[in-house]
N, C-alpha and C. Protein backbone atom coordinates (compact mmCIF):
# COMPACT_ATOMS: atom_id res chain seq x y z
N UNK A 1 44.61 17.69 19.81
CA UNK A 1 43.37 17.16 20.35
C UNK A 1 42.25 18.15 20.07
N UNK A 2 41.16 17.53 19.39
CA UNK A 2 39.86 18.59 18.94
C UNK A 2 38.92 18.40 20.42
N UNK A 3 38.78 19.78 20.84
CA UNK A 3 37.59 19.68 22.06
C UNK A 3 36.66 20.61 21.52
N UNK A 4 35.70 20.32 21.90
CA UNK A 4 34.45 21.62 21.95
C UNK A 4 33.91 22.16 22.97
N UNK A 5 34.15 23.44 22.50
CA UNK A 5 33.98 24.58 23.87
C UNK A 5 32.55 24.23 24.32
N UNK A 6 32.05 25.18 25.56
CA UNK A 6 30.91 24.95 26.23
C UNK A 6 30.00 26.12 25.34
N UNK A 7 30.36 27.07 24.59
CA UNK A 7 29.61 27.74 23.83
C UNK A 7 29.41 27.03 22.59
N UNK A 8 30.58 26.61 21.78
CA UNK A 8 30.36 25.74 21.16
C UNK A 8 28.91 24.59 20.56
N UNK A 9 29.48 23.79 21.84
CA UNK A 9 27.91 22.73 22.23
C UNK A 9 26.83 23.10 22.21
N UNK A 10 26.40 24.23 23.33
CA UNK A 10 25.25 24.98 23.44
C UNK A 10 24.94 25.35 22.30
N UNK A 11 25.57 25.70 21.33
CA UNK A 11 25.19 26.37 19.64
C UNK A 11 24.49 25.19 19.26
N UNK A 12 25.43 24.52 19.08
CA UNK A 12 25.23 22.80 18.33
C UNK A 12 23.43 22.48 18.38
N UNK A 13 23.72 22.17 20.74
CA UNK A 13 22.39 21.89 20.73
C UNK A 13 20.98 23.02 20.34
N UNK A 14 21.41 23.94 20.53
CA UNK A 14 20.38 24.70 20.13
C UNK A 14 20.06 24.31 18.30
N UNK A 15 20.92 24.49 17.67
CA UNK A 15 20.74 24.24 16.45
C UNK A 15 19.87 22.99 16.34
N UNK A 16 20.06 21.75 16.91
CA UNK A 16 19.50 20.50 16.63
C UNK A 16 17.99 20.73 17.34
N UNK A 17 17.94 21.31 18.22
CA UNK A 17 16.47 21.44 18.78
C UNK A 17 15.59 22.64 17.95
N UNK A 18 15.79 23.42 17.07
CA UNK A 18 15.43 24.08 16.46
C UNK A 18 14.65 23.41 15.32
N UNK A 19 15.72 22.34 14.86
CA UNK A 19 15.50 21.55 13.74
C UNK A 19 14.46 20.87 14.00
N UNK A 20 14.34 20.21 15.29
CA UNK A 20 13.27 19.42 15.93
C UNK A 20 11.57 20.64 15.60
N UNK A 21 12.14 21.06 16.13
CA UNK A 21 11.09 22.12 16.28
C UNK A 21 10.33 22.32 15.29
N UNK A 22 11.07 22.49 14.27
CA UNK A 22 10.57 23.16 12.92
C UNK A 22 9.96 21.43 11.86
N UNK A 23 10.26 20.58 12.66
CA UNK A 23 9.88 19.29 12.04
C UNK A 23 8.87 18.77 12.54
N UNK A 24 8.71 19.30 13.49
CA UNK A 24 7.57 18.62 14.56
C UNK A 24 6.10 19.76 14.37
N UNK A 25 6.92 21.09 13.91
CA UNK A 25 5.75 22.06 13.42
C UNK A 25 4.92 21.61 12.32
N UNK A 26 5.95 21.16 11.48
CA UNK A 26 5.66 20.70 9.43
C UNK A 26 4.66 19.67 10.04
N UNK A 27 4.98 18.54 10.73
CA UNK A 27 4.23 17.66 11.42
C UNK A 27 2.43 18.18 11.84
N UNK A 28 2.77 18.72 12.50
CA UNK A 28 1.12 19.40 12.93
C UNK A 28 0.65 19.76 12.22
N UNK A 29 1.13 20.62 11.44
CA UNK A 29 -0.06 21.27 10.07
C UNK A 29 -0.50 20.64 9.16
N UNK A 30 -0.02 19.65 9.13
CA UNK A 30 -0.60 18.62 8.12
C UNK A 30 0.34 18.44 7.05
N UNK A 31 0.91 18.60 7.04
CA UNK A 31 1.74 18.79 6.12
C UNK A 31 2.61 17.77 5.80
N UNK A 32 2.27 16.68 4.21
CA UNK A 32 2.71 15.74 3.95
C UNK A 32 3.99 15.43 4.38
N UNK A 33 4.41 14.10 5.10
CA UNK A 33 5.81 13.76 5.21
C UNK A 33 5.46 11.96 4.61
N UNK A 34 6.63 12.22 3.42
CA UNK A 34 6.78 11.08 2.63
C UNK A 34 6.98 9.50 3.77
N UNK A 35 6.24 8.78 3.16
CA UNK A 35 5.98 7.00 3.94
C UNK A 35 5.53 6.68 5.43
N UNK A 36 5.45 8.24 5.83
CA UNK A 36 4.75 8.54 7.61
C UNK A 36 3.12 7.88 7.23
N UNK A 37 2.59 7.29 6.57
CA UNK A 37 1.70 7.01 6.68
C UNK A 37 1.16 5.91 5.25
N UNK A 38 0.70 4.57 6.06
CA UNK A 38 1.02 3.05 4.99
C UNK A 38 -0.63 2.79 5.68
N UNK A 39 -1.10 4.11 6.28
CA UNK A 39 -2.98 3.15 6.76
C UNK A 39 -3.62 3.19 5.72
N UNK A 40 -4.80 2.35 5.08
CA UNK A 40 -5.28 2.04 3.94
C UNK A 40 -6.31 2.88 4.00
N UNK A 41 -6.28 3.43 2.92
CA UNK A 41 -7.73 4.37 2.49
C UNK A 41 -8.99 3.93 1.73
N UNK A 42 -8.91 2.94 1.30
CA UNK A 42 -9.93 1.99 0.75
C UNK A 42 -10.38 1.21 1.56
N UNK A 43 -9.78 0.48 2.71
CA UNK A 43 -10.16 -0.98 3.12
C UNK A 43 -9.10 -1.73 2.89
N UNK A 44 -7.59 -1.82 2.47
CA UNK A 44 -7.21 -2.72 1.80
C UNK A 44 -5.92 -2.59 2.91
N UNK A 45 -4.76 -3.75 1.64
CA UNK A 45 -3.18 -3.30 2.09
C UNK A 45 -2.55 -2.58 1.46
N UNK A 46 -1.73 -2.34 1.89
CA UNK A 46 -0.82 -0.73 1.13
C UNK A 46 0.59 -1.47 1.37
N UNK A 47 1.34 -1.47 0.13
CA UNK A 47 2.56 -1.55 -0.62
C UNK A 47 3.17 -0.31 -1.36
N UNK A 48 4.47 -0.72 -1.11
CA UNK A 48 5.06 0.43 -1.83
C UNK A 48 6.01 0.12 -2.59
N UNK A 49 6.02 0.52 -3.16
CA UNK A 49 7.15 0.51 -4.87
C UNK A 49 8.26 1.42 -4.33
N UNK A 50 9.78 1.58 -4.38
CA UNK A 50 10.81 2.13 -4.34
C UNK A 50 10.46 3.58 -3.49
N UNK A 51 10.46 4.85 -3.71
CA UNK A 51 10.21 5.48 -3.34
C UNK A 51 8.92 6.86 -3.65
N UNK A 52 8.63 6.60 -4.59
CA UNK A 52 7.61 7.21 -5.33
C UNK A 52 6.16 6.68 -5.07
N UNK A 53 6.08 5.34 -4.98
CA UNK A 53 4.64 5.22 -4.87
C UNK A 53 3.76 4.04 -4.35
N UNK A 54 3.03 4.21 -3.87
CA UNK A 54 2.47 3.55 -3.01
C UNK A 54 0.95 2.72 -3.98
N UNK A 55 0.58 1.49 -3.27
CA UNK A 55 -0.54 1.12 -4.18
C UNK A 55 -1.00 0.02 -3.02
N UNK A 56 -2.66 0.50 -3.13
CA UNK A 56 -3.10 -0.46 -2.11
C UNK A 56 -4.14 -1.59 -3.07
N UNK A 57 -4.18 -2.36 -1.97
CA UNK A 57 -5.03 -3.26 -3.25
C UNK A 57 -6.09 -4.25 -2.34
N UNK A 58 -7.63 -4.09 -2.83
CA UNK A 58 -8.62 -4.40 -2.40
C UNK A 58 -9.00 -5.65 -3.08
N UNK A 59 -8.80 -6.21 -2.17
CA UNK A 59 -9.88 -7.48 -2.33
C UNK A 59 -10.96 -8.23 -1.55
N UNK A 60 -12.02 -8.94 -2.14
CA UNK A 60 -13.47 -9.17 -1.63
C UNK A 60 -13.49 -10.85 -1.79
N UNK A 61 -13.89 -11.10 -0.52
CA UNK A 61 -13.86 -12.97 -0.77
C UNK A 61 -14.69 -13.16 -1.74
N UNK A 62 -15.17 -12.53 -2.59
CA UNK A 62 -16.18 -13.17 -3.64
C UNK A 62 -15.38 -12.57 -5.17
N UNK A 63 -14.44 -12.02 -4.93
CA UNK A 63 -13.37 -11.71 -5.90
C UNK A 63 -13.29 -10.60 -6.56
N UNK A 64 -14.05 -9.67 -6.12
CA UNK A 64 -14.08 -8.26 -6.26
C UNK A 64 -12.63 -7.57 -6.09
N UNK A 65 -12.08 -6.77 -6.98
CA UNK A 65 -10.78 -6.97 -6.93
C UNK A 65 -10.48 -5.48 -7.29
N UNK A 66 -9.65 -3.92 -6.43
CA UNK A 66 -9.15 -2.79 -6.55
C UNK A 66 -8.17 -2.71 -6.11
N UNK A 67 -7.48 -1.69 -7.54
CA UNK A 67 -5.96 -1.32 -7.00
C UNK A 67 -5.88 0.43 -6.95
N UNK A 68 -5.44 0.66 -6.19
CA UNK A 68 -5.46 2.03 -6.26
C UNK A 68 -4.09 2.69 -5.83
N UNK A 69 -3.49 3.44 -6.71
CA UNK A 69 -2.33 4.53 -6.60
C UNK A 69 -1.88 5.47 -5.78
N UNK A 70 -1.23 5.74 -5.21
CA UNK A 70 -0.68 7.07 -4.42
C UNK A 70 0.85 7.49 -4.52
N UNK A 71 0.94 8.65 -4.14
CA UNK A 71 2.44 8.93 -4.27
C UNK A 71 3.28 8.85 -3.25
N UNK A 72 4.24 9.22 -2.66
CA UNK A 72 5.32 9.49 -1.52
C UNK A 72 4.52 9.79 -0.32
N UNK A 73 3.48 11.06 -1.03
CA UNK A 73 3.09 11.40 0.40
C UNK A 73 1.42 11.00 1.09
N UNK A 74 0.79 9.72 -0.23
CA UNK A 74 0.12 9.15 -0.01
C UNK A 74 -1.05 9.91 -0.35
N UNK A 75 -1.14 10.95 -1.12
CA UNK A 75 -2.03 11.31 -2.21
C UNK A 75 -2.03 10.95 -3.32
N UNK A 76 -3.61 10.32 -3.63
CA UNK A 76 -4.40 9.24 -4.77
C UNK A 76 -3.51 10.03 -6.41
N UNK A 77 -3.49 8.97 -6.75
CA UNK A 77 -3.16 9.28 -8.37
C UNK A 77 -4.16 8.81 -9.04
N UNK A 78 -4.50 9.20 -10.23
CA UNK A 78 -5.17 8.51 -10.73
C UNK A 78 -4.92 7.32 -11.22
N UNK A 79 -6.04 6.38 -11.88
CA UNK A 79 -5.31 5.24 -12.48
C UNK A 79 -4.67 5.28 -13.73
N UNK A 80 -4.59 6.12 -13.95
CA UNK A 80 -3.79 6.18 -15.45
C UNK A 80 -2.08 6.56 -15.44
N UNK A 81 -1.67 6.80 -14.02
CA UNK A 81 -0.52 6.69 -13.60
C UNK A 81 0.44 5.74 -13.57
N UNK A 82 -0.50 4.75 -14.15
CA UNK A 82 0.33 3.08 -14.53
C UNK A 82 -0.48 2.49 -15.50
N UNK A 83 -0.16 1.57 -16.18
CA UNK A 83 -0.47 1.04 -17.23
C UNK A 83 -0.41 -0.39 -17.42
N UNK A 84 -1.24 -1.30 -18.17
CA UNK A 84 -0.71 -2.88 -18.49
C UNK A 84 -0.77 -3.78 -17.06
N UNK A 85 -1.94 -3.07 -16.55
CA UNK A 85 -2.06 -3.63 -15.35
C UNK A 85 -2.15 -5.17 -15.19
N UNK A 86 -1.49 -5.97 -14.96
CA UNK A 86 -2.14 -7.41 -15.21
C UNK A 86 -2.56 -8.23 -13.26
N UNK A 87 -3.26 -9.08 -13.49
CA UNK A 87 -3.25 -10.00 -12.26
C UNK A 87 -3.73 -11.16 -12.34
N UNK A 88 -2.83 -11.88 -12.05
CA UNK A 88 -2.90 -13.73 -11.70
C UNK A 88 -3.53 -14.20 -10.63
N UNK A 89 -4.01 -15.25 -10.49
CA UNK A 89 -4.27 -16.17 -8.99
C UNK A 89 -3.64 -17.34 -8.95
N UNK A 90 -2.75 -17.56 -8.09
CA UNK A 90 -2.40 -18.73 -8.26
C UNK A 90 -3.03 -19.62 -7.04
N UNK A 91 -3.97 -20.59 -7.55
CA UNK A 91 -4.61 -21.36 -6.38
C UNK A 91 -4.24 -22.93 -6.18
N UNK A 92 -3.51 -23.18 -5.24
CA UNK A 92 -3.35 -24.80 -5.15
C UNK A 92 -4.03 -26.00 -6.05
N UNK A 93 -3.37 -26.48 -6.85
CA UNK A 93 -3.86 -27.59 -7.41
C UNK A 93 -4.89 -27.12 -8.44
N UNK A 94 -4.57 -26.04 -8.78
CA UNK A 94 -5.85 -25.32 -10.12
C UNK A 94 -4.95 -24.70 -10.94
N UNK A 95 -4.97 -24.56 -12.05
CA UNK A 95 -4.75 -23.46 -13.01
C UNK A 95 -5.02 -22.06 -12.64
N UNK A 96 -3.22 -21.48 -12.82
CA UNK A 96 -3.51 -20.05 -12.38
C UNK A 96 -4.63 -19.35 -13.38
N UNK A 97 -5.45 -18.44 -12.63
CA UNK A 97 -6.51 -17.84 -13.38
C UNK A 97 -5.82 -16.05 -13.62
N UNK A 98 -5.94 -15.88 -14.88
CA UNK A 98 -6.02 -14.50 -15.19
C UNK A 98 -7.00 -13.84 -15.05
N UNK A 99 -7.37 -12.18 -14.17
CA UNK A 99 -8.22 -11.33 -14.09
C UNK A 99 -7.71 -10.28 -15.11
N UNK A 100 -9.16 -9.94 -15.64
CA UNK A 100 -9.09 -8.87 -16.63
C UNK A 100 -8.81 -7.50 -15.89
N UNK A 101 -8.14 -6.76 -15.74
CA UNK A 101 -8.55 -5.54 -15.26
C UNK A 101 -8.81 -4.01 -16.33
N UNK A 102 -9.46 -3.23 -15.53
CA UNK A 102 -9.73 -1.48 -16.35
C UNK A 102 -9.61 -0.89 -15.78
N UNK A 103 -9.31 0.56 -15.87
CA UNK A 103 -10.17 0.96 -15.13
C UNK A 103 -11.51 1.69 -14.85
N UNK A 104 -11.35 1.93 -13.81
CA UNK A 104 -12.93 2.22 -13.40
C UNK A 104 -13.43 3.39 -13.94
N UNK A 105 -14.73 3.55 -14.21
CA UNK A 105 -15.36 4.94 -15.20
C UNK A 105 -15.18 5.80 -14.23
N UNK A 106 -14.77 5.81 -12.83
CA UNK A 106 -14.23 7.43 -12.56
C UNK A 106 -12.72 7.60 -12.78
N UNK A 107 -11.69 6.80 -13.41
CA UNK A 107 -10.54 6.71 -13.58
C UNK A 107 -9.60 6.89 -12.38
N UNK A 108 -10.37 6.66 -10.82
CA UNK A 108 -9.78 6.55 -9.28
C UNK A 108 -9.12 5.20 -9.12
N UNK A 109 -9.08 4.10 -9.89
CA UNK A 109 -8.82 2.86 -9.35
C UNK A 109 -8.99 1.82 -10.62
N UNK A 110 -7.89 0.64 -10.63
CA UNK A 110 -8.01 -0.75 -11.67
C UNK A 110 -9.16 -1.42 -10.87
N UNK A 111 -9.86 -2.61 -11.81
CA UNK A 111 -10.48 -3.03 -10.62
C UNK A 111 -11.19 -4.21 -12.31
N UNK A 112 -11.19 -5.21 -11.43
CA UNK A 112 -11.63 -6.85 -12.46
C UNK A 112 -12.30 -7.83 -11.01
N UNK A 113 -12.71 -8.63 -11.86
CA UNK A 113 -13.33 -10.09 -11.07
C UNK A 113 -12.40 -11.50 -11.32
N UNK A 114 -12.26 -11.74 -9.99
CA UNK A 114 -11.68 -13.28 -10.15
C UNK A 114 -12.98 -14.25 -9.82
N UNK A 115 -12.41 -15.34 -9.37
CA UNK A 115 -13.84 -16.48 -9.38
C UNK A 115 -13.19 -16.26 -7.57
N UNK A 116 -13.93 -16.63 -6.85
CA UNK A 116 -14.20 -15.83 -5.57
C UNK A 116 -12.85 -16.82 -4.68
N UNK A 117 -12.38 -16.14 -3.75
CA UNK A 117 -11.40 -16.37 -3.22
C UNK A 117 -11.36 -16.81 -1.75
N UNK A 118 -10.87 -18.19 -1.61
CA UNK A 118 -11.13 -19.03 -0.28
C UNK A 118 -10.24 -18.73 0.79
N UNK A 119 -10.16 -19.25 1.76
CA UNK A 119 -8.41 -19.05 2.70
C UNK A 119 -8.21 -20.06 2.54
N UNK A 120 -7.51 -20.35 1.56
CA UNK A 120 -6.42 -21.23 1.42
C UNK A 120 -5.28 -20.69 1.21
N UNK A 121 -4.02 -21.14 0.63
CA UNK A 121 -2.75 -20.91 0.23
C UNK A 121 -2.62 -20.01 -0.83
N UNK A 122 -3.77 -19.40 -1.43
CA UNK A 122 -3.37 -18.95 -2.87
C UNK A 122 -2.50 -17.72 -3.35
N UNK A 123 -1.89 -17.37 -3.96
CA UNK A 123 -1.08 -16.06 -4.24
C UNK A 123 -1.56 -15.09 -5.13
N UNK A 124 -1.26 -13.72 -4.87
CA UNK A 124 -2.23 -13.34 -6.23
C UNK A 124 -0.50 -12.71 -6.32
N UNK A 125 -0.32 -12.19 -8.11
CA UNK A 125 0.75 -11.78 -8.56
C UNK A 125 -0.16 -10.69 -9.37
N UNK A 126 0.80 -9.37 -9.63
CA UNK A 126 0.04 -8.34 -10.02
C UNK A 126 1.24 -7.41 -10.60
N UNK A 127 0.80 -7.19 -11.81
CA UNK A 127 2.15 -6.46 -12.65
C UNK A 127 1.47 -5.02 -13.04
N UNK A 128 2.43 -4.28 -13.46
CA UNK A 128 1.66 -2.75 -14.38
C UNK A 128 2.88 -2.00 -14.53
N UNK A 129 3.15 -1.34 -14.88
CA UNK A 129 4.12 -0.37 -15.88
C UNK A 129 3.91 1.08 -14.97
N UNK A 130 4.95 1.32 -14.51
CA UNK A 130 5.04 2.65 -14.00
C UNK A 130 6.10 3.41 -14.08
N UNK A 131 6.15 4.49 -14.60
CA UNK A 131 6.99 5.40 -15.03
C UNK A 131 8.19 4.77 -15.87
N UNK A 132 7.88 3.96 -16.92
CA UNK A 132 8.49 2.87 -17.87
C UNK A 132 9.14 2.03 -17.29
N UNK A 133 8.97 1.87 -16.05
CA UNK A 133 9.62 0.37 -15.70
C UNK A 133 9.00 -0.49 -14.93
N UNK A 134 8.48 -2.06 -15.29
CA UNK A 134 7.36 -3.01 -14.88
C UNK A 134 7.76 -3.33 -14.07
N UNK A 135 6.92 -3.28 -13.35
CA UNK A 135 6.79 -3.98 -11.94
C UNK A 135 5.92 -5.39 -11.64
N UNK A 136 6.55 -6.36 -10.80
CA UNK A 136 5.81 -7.56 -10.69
C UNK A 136 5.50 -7.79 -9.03
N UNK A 137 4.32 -8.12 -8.46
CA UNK A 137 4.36 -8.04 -6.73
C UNK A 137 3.72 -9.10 -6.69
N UNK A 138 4.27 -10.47 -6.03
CA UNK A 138 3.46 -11.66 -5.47
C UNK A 138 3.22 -11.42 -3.80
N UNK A 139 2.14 -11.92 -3.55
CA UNK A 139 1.84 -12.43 -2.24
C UNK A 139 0.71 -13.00 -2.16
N UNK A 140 0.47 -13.84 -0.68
CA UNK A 140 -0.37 -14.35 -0.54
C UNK A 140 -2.06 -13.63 -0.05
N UNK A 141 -3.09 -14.07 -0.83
CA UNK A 141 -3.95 -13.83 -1.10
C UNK A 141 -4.58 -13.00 1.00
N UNK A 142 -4.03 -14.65 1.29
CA UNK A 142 -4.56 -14.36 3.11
C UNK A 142 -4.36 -13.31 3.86
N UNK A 143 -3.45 -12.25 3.10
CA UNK A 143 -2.77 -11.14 3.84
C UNK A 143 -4.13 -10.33 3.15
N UNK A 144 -4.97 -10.25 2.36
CA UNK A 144 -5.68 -9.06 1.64
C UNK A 144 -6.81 -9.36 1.86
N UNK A 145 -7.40 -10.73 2.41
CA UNK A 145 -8.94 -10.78 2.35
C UNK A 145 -9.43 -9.83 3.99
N UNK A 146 -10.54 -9.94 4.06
CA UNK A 146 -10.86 -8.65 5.32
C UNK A 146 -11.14 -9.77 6.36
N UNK A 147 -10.71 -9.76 7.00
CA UNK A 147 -10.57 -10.69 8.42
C UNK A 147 -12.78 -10.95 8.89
N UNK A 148 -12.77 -11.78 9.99
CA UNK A 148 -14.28 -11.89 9.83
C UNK A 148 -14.94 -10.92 10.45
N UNK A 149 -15.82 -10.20 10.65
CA UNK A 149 -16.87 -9.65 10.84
C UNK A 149 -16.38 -10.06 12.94
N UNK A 150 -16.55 -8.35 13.73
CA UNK A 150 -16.75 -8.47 15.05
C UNK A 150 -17.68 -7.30 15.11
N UNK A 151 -18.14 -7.97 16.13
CA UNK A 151 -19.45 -6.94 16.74
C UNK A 151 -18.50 -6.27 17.89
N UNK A 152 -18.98 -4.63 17.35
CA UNK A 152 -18.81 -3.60 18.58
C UNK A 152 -20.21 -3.13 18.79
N UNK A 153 -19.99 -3.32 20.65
CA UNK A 153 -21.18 -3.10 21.28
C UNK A 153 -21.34 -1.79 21.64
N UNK A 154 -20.90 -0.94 20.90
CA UNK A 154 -20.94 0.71 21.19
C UNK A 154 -21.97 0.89 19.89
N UNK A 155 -21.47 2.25 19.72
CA UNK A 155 -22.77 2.89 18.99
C UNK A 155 -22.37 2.54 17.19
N UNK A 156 -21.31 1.98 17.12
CA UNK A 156 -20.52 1.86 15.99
C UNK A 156 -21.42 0.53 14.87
N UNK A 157 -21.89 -0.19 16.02
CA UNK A 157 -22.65 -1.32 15.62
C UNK A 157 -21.55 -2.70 14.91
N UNK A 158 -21.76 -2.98 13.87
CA UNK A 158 -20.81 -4.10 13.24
C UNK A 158 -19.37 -3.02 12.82
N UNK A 159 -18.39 -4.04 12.80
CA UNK A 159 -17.17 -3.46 12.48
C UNK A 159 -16.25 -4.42 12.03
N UNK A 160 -15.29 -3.87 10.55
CA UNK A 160 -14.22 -5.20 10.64
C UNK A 160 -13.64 -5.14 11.10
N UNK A 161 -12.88 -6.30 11.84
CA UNK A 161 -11.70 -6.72 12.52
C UNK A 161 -10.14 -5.93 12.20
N UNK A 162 -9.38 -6.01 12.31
CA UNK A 162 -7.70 -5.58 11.85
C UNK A 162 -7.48 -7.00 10.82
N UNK A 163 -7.13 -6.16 9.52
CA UNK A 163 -6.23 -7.66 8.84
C UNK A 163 -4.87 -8.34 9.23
N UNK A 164 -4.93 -9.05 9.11
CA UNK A 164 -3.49 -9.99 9.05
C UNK A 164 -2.32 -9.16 8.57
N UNK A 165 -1.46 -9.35 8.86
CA UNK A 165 -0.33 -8.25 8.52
C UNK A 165 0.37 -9.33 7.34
N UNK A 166 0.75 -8.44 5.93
CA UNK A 166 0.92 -8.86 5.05
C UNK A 166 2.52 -9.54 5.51
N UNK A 167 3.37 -10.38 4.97
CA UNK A 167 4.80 -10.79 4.74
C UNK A 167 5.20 -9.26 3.63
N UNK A 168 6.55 -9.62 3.57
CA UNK A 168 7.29 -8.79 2.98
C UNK A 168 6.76 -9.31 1.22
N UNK A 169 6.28 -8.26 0.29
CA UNK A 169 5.92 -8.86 -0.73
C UNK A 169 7.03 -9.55 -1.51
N UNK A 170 7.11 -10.03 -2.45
CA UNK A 170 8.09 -10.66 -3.48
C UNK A 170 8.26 -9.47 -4.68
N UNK A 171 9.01 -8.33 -4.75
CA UNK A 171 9.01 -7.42 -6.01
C UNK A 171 10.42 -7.53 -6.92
N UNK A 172 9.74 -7.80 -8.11
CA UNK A 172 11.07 -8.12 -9.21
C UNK A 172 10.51 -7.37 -10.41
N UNK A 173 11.80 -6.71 -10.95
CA UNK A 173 11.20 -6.33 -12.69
C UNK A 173 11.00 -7.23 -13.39
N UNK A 174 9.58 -7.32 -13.85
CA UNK A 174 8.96 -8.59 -14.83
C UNK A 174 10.07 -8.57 -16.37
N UNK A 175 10.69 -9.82 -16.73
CA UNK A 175 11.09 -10.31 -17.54
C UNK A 175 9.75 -10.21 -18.48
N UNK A 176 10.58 -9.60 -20.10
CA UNK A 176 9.98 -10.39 -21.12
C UNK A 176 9.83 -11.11 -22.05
């Protein structure tokens, strides 16, 4: 029969509260801890790819359209960290529309125009090449537009609302 002594334990727990300790320190200083943090730094929603990287993606009901990069610990990459960026709309009863994307002349973010985007049903699908293997992400458009306009009566003045919380996206390696 395996028992553990009362010195034993006491080691144990000391050991595990140490650990605490020293995690909860890394914690305070700022000090990056990988997927502890999915809040959007643009305005947008934030998705994540496997374990490496994160990508939020802005969109404007008039179809103003940014994607922007980050890593594990949710520091910006540039946009050149992916490649072959593509994005679809798929809108009820229309022909999916292709957006051109580039990126942007500070090389911080992809970013194209669609023809402006309603709440309806529509999906946007969005592909790009990262670290040689393509990635494809559908969802619906309603999870990314910015909820309406509320007035705060503090000193803050107008403010947006909280968005809609996205569904689980759809991610598959794009076939070619």
């Amino acid at each position: 029969m395996n028992s553990v002594s009362p010195d034993g334990l006491a080691g144990w727990l000391a050991a595990c509260s140490l650990a605490m300790l020293c995690a909860s320190a890394v914690a305070q200083e700022g000090m990056p801890i990988p997927h502890g943090n999915h809040n959007p730094h643009h305005g947008g929603a934030v998705l994540m790819y496997g374990m490496d990287l994160h990508f939020e993606v802005v969109l404007d009901p008039a179809g103003a359209l940014r994607i922007y990069f980050s890593d594990a610990q949710r520091v910006d990459l540039p946009a050149s960290s992916v490649s072959d960026v593509a994005v679809e709309i798929d809108r009820p009863g229309a022909k999916p529309e292709s957006v051109a994307m580039a990126i942007d002349a500070t090389g911080e973010y992809w970013q194209g125009k669609s023809a402006p985007i309603g709440a309806g049903d529509s999906t946007m699908n969005i592909a790009f090449v990262f670290l040689g293997n393509p990635i494809v992400v559908s969802m619906p458009t309603s999870g990314l537009l910015p909820a309406a306009k509320t007035v705060d009566r503090g000193a803050q003045g107008v403010r947006p609302a909280r968005r809609a919380a996205l569904p689980d996206p759809v991610m598959a390696p794009r076939s070619e």
